[in-house]
Structure formats: C-alpha cells, structure tokens
C-alpha atoms as a PDB file:
ATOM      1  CA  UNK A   1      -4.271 -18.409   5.188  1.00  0.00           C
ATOM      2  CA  UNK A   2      -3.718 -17.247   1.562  1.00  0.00           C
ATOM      3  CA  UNK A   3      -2.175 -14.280   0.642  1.00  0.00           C
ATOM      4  CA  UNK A   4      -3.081 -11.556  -2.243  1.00  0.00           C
ATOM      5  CA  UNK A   5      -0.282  -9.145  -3.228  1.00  0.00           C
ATOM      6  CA  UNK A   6       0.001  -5.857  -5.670  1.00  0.00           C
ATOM      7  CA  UNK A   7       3.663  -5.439  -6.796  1.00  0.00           C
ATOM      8  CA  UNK A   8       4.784  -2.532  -8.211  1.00  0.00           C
ATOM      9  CA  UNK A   9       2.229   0.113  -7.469  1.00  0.00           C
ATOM     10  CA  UNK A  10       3.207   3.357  -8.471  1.00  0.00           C
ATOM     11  CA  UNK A  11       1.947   6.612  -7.025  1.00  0.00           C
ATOM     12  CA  UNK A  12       2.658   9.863  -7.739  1.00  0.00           C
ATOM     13  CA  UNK A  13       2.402  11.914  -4.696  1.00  0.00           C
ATOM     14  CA  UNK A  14       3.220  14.748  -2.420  1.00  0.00           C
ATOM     15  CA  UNK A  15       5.541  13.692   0.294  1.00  0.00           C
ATOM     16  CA  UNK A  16       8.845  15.136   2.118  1.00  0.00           C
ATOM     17  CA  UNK A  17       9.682  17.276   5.293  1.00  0.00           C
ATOM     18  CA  UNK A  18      11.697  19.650   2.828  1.00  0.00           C
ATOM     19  CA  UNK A  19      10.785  22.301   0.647  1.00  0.00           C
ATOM     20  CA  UNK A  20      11.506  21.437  -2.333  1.00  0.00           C
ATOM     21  CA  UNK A  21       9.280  18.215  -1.920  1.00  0.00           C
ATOM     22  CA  UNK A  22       5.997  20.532  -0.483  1.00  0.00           C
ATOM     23  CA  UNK A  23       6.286  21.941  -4.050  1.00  0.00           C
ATOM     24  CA  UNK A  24       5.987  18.750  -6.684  1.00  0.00           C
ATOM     25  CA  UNK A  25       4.904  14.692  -6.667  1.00  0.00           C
ATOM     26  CA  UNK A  26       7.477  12.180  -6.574  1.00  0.00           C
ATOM     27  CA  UNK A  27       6.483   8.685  -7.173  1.00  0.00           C
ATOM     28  CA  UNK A  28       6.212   6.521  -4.224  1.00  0.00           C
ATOM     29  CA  UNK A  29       5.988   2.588  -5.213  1.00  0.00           C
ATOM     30  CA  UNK A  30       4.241  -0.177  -2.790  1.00  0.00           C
ATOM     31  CA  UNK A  31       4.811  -3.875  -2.444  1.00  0.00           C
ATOM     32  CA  UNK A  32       1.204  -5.536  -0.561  1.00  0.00           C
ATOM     33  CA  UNK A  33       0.608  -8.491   0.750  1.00  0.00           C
ATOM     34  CA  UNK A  34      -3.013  -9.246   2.319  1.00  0.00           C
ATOM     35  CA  UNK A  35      -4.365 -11.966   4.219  1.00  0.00           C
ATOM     36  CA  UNK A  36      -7.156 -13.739   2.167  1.00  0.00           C
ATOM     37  CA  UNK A  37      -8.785 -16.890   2.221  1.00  0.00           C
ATOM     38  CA  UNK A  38      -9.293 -17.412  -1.607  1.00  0.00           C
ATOM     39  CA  UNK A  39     -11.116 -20.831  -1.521  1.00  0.00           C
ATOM     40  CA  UNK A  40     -14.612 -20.013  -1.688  1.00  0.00           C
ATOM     41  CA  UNK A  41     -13.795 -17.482  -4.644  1.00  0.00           C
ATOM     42  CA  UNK A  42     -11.822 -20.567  -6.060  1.00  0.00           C
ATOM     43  CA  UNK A  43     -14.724 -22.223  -5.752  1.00  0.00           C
ATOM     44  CA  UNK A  44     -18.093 -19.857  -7.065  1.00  0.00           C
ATOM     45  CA  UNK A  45     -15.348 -18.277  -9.668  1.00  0.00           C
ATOM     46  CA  UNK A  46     -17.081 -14.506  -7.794  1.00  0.00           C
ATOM     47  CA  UNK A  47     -15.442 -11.754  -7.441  1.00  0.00           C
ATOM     48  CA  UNK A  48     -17.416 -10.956  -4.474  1.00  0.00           C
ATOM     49  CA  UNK A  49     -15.917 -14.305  -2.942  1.00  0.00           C
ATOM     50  CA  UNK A  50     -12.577 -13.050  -2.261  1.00  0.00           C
ATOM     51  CA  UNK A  51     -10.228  -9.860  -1.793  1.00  0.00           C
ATOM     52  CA  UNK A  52     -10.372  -8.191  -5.082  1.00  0.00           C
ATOM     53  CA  UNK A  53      -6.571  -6.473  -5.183  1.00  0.00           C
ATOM     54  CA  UNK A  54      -8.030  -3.899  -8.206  1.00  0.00           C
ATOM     55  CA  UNK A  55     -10.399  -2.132  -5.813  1.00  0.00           C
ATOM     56  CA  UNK A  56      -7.810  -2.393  -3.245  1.00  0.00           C
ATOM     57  CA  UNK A  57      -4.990  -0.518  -5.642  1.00  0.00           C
ATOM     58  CA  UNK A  58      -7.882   2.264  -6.941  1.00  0.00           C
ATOM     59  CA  UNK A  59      -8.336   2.805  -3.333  1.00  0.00           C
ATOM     60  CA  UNK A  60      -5.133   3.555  -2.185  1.00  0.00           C
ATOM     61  CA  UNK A  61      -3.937   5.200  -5.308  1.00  0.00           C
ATOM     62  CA  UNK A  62      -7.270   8.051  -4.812  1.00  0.00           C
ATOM     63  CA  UNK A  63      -5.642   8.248  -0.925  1.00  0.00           C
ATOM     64  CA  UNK A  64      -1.946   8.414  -1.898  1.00  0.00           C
ATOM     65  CA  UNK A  65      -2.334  10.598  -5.068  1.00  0.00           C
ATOM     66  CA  UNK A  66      -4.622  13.138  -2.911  1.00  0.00           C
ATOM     67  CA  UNK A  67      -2.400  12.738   0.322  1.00  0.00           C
ATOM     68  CA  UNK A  68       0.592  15.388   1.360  1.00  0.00           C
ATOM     69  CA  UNK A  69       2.165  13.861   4.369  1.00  0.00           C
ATOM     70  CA  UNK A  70       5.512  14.881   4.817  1.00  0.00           C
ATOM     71  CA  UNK A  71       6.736  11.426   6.622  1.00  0.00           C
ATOM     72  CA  UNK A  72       6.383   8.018   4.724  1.00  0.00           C
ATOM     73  CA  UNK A  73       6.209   6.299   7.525  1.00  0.00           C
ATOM     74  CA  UNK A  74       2.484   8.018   8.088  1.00  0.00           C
ATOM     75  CA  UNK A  75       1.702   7.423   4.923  1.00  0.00           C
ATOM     76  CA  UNK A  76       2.180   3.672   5.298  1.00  0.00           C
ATOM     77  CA  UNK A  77       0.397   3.440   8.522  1.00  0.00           C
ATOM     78  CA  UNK A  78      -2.752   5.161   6.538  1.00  0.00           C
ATOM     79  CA  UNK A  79      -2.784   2.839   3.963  1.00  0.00           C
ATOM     80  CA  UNK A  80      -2.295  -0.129   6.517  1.00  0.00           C
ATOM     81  CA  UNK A  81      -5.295   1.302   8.203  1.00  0.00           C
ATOM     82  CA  UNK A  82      -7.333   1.789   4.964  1.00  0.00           C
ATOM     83  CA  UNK A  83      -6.590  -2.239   3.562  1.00  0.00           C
ATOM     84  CA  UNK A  84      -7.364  -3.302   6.830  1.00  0.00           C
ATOM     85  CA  UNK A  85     -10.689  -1.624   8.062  1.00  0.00           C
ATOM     86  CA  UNK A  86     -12.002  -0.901   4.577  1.00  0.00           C
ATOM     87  CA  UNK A  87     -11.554  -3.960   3.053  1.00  0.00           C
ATOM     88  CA  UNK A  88     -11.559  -6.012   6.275  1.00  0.00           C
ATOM     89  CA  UNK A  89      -8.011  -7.931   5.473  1.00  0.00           C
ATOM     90  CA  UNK A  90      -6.958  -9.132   8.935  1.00  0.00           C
ATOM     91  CA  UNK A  91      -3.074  -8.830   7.971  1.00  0.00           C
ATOM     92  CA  UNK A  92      -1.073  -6.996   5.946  1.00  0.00           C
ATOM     93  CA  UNK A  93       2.751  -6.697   5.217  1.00  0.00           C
ATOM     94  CA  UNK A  94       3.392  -3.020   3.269  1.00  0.00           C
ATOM     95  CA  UNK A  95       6.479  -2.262   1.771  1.00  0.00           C
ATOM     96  CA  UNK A  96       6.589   1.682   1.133  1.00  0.00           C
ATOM     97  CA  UNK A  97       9.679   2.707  -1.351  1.00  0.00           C
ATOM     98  CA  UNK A  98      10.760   6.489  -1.507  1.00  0.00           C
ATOM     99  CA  UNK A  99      13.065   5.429  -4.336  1.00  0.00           C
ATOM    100  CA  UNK A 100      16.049   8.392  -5.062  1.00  0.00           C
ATOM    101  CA  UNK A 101      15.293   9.812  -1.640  1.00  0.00           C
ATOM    102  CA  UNK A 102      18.871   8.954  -0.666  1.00  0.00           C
ATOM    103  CA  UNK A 103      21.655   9.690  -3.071  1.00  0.00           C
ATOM    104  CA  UNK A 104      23.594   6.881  -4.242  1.00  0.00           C
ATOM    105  CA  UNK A 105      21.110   3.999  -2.504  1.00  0.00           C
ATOM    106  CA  UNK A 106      18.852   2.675  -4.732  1.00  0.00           C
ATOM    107  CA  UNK A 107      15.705   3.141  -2.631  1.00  0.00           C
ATOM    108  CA  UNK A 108      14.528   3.570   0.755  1.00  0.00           C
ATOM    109  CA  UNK A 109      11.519   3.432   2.757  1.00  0.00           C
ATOM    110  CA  UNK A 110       9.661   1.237   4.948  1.00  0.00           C
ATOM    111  CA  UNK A 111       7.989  -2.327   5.730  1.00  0.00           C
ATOM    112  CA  UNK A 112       5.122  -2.330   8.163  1.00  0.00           C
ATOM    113  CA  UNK A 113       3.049  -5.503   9.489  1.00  0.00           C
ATOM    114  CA  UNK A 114       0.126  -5.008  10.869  1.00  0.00           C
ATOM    115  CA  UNK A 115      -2.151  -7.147  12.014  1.00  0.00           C
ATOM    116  CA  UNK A 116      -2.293 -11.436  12.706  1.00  0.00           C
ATOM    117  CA  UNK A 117      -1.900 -13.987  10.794  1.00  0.00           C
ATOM    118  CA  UNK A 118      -4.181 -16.962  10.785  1.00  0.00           C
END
C-alpha cells in the first residue's frame, strides 16, 4: 500500500457551538493521508491511473467552505466519508486542526482513521 497526502489545506469555514463562531469563517487546516496504490500510474505516467490529491482538495474545500457544522469532529467524519466513497480510497488518516480555538495552545482538533489498510 502507498500512501497520497495533502498537507496544509486551508479552509475557511463556518464552524463552532458558540455565537460568535455562527456569525464569521475561521480557517480550519487538514493533514490527509490516503491509501493508494500508485504503481500503475507510475507506470502509464496517467492521471487517471492513480488518486489524483488536486480533485481530492477541490472537493473537500467546495464541502468545507459551504459546510456550517458546529462540531469538528462532524466535520471530519464528512470529509472521511467524502475521500472514501467518492474517490473510493479504502483508508484514510485525517488530521482536522481548529488552530486558536484554545487560548494559549497552539492548535487543537482531531485525528480520525477510517477504514483498512492493505
């Protein structure tokens, strides 16, 4: 099993069980790693071969940047769902950051597996 990744994705979003947070975007920033078997794309040099990580990050950043969930940790179970049935990626490790949601930590959030590996 290979794995693809997107570091570093920044959304801008509506998320937060307070007030304040119904009422503006705060940028939420994802860390993705997907199960892949890259070989046959190493091999026809096709895009179509293997799982193409730009469609993946346009995807979720239409979802995210529409979304208003109040919890993160739905949000991160959506976008599990999402890279796993639309793009048919049988695992995937997600690493949601609410970063400033907590004064004085750096950032918070979650890290969800779903999914097998192999």
């Amino acid at each position: 099993m290979d794995i693809v990744y997107i570091r570093d994705l920044r959304i801008d979003t509506v998320i937060g069980i307070y007030g304040w947070e119904r009422h503006t975007t705060q940028t939420i920033i994802f860390d993705i790693e997907m199960s892949a078997d890259i070989a046959r794309a190493a091999a026809t040099e096709r895009i179509e071969d293997t799982l193409n990580y730009k469609s993946v990050a346009k995807r979720l950043m239409q979802f995210v940047g529409d979304s208003e969930f109040q919890l993160v940790e739905t949000l991160a179970e959506r976008c599990a769902a999402i890279i796993r049935e639309e793009f048919g990626v049988r695992w995937v490790r997600l690493n949601l950051n609410k970063k400033g949601a907590v004064r004085g930590a750096s950032d918070v959030g979650v890290i969800i597996e779903r999914g097998e590996l192999g």
